[in-house]
C-alpha atoms as a PDB file:
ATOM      1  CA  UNK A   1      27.869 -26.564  75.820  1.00  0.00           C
ATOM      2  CA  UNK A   2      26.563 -23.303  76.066  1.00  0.00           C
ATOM      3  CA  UNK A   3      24.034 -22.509  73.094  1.00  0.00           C
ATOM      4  CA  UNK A   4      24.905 -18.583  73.447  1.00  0.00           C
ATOM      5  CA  UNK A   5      27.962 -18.702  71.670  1.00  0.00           C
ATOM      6  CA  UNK A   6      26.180 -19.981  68.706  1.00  0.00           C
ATOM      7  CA  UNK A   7      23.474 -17.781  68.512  1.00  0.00           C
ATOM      8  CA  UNK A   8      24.946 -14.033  67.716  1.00  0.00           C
ATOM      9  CA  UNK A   9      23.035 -11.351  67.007  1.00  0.00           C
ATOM     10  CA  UNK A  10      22.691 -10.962  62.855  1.00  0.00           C
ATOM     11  CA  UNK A  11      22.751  -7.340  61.826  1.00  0.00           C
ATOM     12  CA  UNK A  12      19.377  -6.695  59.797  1.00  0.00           C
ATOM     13  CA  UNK A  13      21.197  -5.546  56.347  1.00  0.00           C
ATOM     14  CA  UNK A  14      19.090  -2.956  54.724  1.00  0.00           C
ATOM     15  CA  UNK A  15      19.029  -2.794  51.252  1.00  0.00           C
ATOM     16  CA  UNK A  16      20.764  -0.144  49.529  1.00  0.00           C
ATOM     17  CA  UNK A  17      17.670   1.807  46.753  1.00  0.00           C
ATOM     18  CA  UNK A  18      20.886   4.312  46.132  1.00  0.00           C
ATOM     19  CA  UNK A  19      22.070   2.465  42.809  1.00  0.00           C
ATOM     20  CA  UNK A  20      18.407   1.548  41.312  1.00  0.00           C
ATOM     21  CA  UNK A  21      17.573   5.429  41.960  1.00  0.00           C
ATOM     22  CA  UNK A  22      20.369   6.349  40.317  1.00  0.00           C
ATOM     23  CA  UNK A  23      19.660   4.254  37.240  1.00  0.00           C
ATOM     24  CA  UNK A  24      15.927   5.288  37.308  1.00  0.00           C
ATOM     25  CA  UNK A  25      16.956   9.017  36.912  1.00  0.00           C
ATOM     26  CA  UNK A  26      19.347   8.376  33.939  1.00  0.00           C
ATOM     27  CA  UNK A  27      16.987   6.266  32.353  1.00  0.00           C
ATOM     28  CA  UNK A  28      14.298   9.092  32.587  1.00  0.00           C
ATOM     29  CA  UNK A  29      17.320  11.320  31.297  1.00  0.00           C
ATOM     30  CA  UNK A  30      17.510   9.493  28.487  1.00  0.00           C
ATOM     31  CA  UNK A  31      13.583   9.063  27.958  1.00  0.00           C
ATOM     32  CA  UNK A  32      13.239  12.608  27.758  1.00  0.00           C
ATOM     33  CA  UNK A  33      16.106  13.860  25.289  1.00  0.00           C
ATOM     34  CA  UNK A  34      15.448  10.945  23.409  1.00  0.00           C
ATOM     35  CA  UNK A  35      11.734  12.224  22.869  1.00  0.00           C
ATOM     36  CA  UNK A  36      10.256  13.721  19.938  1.00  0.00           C
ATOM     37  CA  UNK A  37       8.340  16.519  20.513  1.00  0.00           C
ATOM     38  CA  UNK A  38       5.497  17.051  17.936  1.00  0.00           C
ATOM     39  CA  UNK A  39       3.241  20.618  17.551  1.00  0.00           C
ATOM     40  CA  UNK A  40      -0.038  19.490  17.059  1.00  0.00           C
ATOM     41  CA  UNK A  41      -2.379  22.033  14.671  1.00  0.00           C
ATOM     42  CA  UNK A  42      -6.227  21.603  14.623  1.00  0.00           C
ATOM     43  CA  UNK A  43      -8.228  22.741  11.691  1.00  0.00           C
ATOM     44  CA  UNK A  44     -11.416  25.182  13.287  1.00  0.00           C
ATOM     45  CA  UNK A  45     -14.624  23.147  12.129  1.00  0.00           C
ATOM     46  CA  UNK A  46     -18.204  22.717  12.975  1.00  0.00           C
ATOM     47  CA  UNK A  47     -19.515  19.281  13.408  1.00  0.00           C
ATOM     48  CA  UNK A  48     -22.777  18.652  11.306  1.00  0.00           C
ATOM     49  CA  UNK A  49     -26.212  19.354  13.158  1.00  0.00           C
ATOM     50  CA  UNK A  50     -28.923  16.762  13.172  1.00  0.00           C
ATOM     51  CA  UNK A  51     -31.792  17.141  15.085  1.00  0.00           C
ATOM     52  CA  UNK A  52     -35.681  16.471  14.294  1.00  0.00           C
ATOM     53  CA  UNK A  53     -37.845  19.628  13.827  1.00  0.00           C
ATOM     54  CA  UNK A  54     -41.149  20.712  11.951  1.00  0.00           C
ATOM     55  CA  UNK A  55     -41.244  21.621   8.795  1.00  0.00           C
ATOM     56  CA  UNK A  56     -40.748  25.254   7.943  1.00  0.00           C
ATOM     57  CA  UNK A  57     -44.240  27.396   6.539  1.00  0.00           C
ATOM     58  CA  UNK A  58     -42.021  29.358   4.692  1.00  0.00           C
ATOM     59  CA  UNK A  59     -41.885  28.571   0.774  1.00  0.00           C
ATOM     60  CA  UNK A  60     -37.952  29.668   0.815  1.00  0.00           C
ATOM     61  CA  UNK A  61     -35.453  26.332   0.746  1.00  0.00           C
ATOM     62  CA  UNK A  62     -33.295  26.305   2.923  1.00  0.00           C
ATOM     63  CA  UNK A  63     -29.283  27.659   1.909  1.00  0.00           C
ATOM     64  CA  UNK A  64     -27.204  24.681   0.992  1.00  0.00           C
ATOM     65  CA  UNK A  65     -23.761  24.895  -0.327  1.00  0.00           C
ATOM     66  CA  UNK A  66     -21.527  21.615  -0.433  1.00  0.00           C
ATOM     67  CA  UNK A  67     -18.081  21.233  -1.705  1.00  0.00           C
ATOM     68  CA  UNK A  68     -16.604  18.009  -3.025  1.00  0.00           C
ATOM     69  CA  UNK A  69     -13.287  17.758  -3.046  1.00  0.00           C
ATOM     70  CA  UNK A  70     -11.817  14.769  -5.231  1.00  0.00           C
ATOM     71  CA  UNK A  71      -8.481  13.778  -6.717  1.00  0.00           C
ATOM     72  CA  UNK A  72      -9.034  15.495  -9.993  1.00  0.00           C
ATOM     73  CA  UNK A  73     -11.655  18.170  -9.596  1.00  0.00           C
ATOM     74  CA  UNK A  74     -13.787  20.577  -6.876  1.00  0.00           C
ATOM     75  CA  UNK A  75     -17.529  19.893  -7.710  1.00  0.00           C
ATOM     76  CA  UNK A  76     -19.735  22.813  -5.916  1.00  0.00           C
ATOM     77  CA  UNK A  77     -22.819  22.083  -5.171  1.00  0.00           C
ATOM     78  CA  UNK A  78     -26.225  23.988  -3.989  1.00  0.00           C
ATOM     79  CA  UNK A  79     -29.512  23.591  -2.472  1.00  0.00           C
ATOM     80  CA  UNK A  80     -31.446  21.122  -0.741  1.00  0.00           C
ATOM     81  CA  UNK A  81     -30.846  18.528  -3.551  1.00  0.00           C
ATOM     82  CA  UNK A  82     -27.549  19.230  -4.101  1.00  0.00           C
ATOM     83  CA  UNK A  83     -27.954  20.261  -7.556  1.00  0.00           C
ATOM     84  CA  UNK A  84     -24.099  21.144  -9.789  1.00  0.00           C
ATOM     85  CA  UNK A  85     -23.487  24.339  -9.848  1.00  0.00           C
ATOM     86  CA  UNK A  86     -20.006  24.345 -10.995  1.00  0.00           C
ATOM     87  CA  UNK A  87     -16.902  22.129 -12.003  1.00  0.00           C
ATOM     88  CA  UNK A  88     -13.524  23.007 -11.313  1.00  0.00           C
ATOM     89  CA  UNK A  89     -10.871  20.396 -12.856  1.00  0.00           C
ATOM     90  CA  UNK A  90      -7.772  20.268 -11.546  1.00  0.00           C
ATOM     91  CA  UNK A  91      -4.597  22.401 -13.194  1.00  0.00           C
ATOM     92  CA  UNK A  92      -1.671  20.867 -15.150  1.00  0.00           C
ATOM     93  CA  UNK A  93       0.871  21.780 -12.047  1.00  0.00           C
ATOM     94  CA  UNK A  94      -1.397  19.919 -10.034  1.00  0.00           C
ATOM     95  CA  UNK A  95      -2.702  22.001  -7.880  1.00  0.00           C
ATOM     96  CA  UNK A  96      -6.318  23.493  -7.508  1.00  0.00           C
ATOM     97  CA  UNK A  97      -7.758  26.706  -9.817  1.00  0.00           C
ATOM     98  CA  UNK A  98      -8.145  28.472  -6.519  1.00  0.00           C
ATOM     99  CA  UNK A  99      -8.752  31.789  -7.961  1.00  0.00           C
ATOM    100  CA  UNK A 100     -11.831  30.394  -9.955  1.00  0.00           C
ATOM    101  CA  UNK A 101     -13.144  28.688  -6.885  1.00  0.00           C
ATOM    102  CA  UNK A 102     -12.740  32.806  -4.948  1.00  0.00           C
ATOM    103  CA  UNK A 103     -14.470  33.827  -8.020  1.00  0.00           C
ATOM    104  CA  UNK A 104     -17.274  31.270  -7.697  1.00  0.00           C
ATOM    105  CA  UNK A 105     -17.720  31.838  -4.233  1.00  0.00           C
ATOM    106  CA  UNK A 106     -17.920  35.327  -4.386  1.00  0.00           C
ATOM    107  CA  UNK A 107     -20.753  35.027  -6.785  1.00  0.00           C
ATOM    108  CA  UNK A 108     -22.698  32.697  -5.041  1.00  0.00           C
ATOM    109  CA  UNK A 109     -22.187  35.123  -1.511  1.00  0.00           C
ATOM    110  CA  UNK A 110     -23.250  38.187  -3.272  1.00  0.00           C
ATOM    111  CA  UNK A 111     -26.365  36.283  -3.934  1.00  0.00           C
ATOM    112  CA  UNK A 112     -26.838  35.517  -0.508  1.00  0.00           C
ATOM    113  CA  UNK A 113     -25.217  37.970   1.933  1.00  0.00           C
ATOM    114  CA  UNK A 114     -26.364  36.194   5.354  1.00  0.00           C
ATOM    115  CA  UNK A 115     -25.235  32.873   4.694  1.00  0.00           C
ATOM    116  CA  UNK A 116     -21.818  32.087   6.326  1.00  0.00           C
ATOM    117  CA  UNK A 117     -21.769  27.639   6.158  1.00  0.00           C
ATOM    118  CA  UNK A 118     -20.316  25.752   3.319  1.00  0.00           C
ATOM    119  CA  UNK A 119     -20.444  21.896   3.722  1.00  0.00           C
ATOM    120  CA  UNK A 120     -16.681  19.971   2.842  1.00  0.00           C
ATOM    121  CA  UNK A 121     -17.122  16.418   1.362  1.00  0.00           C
ATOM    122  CA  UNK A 122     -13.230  15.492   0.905  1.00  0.00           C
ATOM    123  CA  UNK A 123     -12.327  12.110  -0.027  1.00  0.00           C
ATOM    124  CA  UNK A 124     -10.286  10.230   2.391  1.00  0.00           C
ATOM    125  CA  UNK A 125      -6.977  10.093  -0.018  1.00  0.00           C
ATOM    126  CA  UNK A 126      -7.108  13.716  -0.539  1.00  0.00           C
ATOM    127  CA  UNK A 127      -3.445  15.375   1.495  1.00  0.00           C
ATOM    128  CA  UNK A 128      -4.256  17.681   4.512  1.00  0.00           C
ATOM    129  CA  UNK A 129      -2.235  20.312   2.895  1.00  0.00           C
ATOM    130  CA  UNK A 130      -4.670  20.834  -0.293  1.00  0.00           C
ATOM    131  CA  UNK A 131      -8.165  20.325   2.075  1.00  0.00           C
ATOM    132  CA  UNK A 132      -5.966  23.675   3.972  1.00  0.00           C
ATOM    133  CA  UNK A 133      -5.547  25.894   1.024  1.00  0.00           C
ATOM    134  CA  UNK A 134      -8.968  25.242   0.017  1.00  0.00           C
ATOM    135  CA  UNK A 135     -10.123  26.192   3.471  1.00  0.00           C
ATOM    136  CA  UNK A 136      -8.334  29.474   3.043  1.00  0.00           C
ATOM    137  CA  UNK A 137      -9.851  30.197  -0.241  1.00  0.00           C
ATOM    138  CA  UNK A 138     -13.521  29.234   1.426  1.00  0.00           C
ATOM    139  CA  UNK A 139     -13.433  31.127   4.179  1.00  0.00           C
ATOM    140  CA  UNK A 140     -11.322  34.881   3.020  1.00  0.00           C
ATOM    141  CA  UNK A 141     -10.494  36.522  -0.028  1.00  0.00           C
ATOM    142  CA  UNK A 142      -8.612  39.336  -0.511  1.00  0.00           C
ATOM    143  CA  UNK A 143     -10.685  42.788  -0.764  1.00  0.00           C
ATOM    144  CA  UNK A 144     -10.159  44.701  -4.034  1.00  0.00           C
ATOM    145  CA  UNK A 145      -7.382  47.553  -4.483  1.00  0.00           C
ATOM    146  CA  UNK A 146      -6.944  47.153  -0.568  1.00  0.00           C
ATOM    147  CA  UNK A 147      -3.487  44.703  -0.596  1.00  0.00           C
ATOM    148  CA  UNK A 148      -3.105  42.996   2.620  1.00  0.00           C
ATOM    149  CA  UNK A 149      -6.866  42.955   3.836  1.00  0.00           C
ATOM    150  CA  UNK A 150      -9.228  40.315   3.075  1.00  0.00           C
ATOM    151  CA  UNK A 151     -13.013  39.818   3.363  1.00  0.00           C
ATOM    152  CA  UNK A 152     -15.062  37.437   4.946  1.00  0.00           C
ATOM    153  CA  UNK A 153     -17.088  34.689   2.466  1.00  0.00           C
ATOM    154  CA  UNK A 154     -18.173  31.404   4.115  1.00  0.00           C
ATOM    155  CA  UNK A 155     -16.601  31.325   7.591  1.00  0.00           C
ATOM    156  CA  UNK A 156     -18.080  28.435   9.042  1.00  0.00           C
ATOM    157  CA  UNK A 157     -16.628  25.055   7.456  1.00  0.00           C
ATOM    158  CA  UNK A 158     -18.253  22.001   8.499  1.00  0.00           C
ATOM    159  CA  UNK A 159     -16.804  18.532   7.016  1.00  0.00           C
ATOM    160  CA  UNK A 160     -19.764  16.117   6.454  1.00  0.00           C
ATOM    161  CA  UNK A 161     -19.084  12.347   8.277  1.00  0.00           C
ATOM    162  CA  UNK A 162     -18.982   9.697   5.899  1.00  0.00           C
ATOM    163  CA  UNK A 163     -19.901   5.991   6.621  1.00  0.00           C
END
């Protein structure tokens, strides 16, 4: 017997990628209307400085003004060691006395015209919208008898790292 009839030539069979690419596109299809697409807002802020340096000859401390901001109250603080200048408590509605904070703050800048850093010591449980608003009220306020224009007070807001 002749072993040629046996042995045919097999057709390589290629395999057909025409189904699995069409599932891979409607599966990205799906991916992408099915995703959630979030605006993500920063808050501007400057990260505290440390660095080792020699002591200044000058008798003048140096300008430090710290804000704590707890659950009940904004305690502002000045100077080297840290020393209370003012308490505000929280209002009924419970919300901040912003306006007294302005008022504070425009005080203490009067008193010191160059100075443009305040130091933010939030507690961790405090909501992102109320560390805003206070931001706001730090950094502008609005200029007197001019509506609609505001005035610089402590632009620079740096939010102290605690361990």
């Amino acid at each position: 017997m002749n072993n040629y009839k046996y042995k045919k030539k097999r057709k390589m069979e290629r395999l057909n990628l025409i189904p699995i690419l069409d599932a891979v596109f409607i599966f990205i299809f799906f991916l992408l209307m099915s995703a959630q697409f979030v605006d993500i807002y920063q808050i501007g802020s400057d990260a505290p400085a440390v660095k080792t340096a020699m002591p200044d000859q000058s008798k003048q401390e140096p300008f430090v003004l710290v804000l704590e901001i707890k659950r009940d109250q904004l305690i502002v603080k000045q100077g080297v060691d840290e020393q209370v200048v003012k308490v505000i408590r929280r209002l009924r509605g419970g919300g901040y006395d912003l306006e007294q904070l302005s008022e504070l703050l425009v005080t203490i800048k009067q008193q010191n015209p160059k100075e443009d850093a305040i130091i933010f010591r939030p507690l961790s449980g405090i909501a992102y919208s109320a560390i805003v608003k206070i931001m706001d009220t730090v950094r502008l306020r609005p200029a007197a008898g001019q509506p609609g224009k505001t005035k610089t007070l402590f632009e620079r807001v740096i939010f102290e790292t605690v361990i």
